[in-house]
Structure formats: structure tokens, C-alpha cells
N, C-alpha and C. Protein backbone atom coordinates (compact mmCIF):
# COMPACT_ATOMS: atom_id res chain seq x y z
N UNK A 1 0.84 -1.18 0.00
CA UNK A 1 0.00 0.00 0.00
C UNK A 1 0.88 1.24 0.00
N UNK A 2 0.58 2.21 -0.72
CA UNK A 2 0.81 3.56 -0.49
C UNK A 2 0.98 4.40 0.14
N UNK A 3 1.59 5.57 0.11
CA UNK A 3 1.15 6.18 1.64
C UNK A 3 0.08 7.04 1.03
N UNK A 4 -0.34 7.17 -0.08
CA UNK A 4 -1.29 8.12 -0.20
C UNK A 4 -2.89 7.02 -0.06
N UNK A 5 -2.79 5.77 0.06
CA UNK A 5 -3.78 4.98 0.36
C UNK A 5 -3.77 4.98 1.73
N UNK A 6 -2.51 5.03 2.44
CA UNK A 6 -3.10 5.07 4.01
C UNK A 6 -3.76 6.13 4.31
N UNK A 7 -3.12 7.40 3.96
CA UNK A 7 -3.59 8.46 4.50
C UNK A 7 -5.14 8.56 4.05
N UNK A 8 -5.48 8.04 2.87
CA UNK A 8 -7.30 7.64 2.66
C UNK A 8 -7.53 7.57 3.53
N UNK A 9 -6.92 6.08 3.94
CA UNK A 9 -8.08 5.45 4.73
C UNK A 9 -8.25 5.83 6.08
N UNK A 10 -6.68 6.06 6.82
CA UNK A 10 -7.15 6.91 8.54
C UNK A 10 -7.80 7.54 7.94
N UNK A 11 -7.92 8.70 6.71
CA UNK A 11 -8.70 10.37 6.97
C UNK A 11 -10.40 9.34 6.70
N UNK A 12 -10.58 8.26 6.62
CA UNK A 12 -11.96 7.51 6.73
C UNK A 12 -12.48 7.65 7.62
N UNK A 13 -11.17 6.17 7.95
CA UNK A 13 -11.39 5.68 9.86
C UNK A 13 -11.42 6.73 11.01
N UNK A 14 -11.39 8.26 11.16
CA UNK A 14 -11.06 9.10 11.55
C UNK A 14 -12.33 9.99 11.17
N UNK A 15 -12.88 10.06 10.23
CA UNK A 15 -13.97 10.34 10.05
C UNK A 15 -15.61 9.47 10.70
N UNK A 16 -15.10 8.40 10.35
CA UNK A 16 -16.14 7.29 10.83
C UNK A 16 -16.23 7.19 12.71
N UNK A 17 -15.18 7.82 12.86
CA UNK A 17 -15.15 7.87 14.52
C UNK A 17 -16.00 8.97 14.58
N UNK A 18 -15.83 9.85 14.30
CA UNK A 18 -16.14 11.33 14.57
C UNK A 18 -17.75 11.15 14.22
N UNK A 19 -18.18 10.48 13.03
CA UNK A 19 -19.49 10.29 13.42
C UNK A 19 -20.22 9.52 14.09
N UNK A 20 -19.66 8.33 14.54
CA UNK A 20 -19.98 7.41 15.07
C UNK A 20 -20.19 8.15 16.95
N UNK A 21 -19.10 8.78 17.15
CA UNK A 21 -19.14 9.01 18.28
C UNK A 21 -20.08 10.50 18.69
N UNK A 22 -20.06 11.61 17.58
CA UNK A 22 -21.27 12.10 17.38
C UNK A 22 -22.59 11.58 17.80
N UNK A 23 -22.86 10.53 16.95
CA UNK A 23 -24.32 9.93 17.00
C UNK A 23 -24.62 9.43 18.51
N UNK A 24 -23.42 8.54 18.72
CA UNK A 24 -23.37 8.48 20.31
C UNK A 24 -24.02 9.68 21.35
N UNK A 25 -23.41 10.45 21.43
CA UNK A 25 -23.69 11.65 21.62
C UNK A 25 -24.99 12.21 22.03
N UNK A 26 -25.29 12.53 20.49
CA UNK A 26 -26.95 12.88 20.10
C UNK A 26 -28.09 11.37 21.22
N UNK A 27 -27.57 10.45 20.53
CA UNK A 27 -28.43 9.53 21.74
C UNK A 27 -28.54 9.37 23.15
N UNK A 28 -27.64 9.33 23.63
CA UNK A 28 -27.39 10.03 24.71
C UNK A 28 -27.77 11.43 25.44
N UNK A 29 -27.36 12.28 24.78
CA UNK A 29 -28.08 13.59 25.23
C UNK A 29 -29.58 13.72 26.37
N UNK A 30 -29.30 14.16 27.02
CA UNK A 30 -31.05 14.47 27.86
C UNK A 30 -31.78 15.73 27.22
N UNK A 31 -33.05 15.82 27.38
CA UNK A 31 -34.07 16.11 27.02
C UNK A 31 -34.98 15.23 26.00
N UNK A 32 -34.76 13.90 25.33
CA UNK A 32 -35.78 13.33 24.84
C UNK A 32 -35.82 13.36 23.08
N UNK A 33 -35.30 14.65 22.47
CA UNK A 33 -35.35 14.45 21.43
C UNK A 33 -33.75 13.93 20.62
N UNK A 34 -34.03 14.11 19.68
CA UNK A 34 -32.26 13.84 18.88
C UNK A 34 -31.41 15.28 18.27
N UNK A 35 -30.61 15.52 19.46
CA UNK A 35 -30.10 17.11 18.95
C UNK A 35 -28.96 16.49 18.52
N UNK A 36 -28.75 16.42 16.88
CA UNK A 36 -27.62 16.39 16.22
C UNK A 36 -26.59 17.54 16.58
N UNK A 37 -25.45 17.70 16.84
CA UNK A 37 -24.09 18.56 17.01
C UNK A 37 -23.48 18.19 15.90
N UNK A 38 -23.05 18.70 14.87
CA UNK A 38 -22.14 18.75 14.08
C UNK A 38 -20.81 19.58 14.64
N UNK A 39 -19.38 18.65 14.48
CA UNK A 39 -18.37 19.70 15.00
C UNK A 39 -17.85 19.81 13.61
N UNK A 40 -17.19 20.84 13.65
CA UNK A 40 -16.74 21.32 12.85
C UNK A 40 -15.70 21.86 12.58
N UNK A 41 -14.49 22.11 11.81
CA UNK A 41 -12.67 22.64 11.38
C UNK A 41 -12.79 23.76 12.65
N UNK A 42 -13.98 24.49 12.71
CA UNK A 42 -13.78 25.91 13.07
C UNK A 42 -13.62 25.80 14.74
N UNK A 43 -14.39 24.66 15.38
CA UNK A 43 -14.44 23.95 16.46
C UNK A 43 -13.01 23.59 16.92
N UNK A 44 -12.39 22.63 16.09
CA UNK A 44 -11.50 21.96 16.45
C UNK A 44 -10.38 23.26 16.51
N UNK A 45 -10.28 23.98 15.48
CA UNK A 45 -9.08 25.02 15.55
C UNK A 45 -9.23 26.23 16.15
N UNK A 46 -10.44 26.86 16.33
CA UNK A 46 -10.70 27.56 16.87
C UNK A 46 -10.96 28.90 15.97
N UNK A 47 -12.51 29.94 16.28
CA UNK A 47 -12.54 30.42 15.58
C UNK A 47 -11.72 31.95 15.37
N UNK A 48 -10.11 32.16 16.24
CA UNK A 48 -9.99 33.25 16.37
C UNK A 48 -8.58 33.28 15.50
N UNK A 49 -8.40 32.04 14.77
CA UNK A 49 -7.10 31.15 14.14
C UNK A 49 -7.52 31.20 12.94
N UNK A 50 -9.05 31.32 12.49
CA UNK A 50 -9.38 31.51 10.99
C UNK A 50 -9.77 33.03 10.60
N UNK A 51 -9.85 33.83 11.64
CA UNK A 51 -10.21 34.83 11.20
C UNK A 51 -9.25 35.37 10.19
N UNK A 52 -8.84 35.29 9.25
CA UNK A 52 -8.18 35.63 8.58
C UNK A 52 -9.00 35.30 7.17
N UNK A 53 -9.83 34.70 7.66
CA UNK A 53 -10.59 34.10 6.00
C UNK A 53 -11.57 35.82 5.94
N UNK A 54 -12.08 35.98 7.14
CA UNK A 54 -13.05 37.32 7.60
C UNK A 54 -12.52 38.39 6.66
N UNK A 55 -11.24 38.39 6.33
CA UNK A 55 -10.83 39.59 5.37
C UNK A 55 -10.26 39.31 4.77
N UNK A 56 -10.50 38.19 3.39
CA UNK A 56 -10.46 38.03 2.88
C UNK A 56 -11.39 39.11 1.78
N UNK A 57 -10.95 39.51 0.49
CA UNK A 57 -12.16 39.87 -0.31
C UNK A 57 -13.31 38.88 -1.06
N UNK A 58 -14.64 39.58 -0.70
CA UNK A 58 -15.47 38.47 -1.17
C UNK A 58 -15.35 37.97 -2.56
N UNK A 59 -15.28 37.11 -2.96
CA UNK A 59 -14.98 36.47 -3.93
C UNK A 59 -15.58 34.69 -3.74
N UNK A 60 -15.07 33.98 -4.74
CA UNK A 60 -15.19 32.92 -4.78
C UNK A 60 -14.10 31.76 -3.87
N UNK A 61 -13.00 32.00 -3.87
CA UNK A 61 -11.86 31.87 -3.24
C UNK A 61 -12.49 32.16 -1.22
N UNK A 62 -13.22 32.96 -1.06
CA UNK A 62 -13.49 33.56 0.05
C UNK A 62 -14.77 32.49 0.47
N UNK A 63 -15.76 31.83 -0.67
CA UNK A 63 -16.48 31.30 -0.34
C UNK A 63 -16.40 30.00 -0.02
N UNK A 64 -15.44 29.35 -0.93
CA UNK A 64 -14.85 27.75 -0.83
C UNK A 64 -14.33 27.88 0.62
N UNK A 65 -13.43 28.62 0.93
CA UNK A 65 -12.68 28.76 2.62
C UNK A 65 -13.64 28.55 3.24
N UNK A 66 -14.86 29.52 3.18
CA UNK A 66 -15.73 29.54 4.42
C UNK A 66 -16.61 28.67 4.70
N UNK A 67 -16.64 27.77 3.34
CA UNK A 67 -17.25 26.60 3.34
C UNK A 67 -16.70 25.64 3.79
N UNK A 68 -15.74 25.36 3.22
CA UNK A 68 -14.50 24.31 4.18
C UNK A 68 -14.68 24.65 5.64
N UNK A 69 -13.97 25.56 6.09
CA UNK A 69 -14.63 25.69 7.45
C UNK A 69 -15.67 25.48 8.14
N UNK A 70 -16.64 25.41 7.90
CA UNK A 70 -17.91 25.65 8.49
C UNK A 70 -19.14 23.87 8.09
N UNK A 71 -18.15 23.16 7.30
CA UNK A 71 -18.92 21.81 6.67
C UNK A 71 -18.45 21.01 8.19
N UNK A 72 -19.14 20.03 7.99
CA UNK A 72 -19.47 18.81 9.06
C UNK A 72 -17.73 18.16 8.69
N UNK A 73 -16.92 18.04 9.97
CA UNK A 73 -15.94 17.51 10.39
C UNK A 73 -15.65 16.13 9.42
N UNK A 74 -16.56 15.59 9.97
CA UNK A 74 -16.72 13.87 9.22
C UNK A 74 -16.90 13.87 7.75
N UNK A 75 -17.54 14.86 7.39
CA UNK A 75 -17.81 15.49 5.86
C UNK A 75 -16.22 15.84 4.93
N UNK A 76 -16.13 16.62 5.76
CA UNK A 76 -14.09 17.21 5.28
C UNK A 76 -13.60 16.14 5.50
N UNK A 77 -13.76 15.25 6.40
CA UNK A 77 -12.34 13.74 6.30
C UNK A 77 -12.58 12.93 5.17
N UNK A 78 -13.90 12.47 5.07
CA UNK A 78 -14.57 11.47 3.92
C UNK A 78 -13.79 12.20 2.96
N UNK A 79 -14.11 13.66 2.38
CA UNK A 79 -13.60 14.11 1.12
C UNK A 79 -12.18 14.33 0.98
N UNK A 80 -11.42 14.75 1.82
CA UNK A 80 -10.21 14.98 1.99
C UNK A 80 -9.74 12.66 1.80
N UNK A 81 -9.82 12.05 2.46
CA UNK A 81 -9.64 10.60 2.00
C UNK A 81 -9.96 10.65 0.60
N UNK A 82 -11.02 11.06 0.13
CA UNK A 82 -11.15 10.54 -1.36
C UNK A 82 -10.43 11.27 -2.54
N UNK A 83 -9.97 12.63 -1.92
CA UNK A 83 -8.67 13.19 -2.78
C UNK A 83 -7.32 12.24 -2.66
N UNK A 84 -7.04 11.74 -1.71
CA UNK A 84 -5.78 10.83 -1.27
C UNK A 84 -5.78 9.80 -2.31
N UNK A 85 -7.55 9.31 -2.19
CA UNK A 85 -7.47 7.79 -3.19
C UNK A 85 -7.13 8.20 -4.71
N UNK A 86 -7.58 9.57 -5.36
CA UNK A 86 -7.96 9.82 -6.19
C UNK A 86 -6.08 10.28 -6.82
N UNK A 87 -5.46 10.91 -5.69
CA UNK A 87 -4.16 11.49 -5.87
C UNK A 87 -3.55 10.09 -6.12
N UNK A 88 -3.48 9.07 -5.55
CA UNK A 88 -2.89 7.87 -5.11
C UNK A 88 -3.03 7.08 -6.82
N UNK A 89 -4.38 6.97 -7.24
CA UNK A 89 -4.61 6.82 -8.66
C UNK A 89 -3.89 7.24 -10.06
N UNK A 90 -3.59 8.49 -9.77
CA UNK A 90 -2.64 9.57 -11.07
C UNK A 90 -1.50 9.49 -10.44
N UNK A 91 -0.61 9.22 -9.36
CA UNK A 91 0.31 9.26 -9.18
C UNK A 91 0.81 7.78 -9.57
N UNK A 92 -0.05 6.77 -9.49
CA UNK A 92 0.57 5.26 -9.33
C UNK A 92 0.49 4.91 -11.20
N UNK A 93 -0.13 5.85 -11.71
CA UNK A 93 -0.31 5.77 -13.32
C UNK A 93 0.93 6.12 -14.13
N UNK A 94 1.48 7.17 -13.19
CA UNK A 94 2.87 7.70 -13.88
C UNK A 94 4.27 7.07 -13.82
């Protein structure tokens, strides 16, 4: 295996925790209903470490960032793994 296939698959297995233990979570929780928490890049790093995207000029470039930031944790690992598999593919071709 690769290292660009490992790094897939932890950024999976690493993802699959994060929701798994999420959901945990949500079930658990008191009051009765199911309050999903999504964490999120901005969570983990903190939001006073990205402010730098904040002045950015609006643009398109400004919107992808703030989207990255602000998407479901487990969401960014799944995709970030499937660039790895996808990098791992064109690199093993050449």
C-alpha cells in the first residue's frame, strides 16, 4: 500500500469515529429528542485562528474557505480521504 492509500483510509477511519461518536452523543443527550451537534474545522481550531478568511475579499476563493470551514468535520475527512485515493490513482499511473 501507499502512503497516499493510508492516509485515505485513517482520513476515513477518523472520520467514521467522529461520526460514530457524534451519533453516540446525540443519543445520549437528555431532554428526549435527537439534537444532532455537528463539530466542525472551526471547532476543532478555533474560531480566532481563521479569522483571517473574515478579510479576505469576497470572492469565490473567500467562499470555498468559508465553506471548508464551516462543513461537518466527518464530511471534510470522507472528502479529503477521497482526494488521497484519487491522488494515489494519477500518481501510481505515472
Amino acid at each position: 500500500m501507499s502512503k497516499l492509500t493510508i492516509a485515505g483510509l485513517a482520513s476515513w477511519f477518523i472520520g467514521g469515529l467522529i461520526l460514530g461518536f457524534q451519533a453516540i452523543g446525540a443519543l445520549v443527550r437528555s431532554g428526549g429528542d435527537l439534537n444532532w451537534k455537528n463539530m466542525i474545522l472551526m471547532d476543532v481550531i478555533g474560531k480566532s485562528q481563521l479569522d483571517w478568511i473574515a478579510g479576505m475579499p469576497e470572492g469565490i476563493v473567500h467562499n470555498i474557505a468559508q465553506y471548508i470551514v464551516t462543513m461537518p468535520l466527518y464530511l471534510l475527512l470522507f472528502c479529503v480521504g477521497i482526494l488521497f485515493f484519487i491522488l494515489n490513482g494519477l500518481v501510481s499511473k505515472l
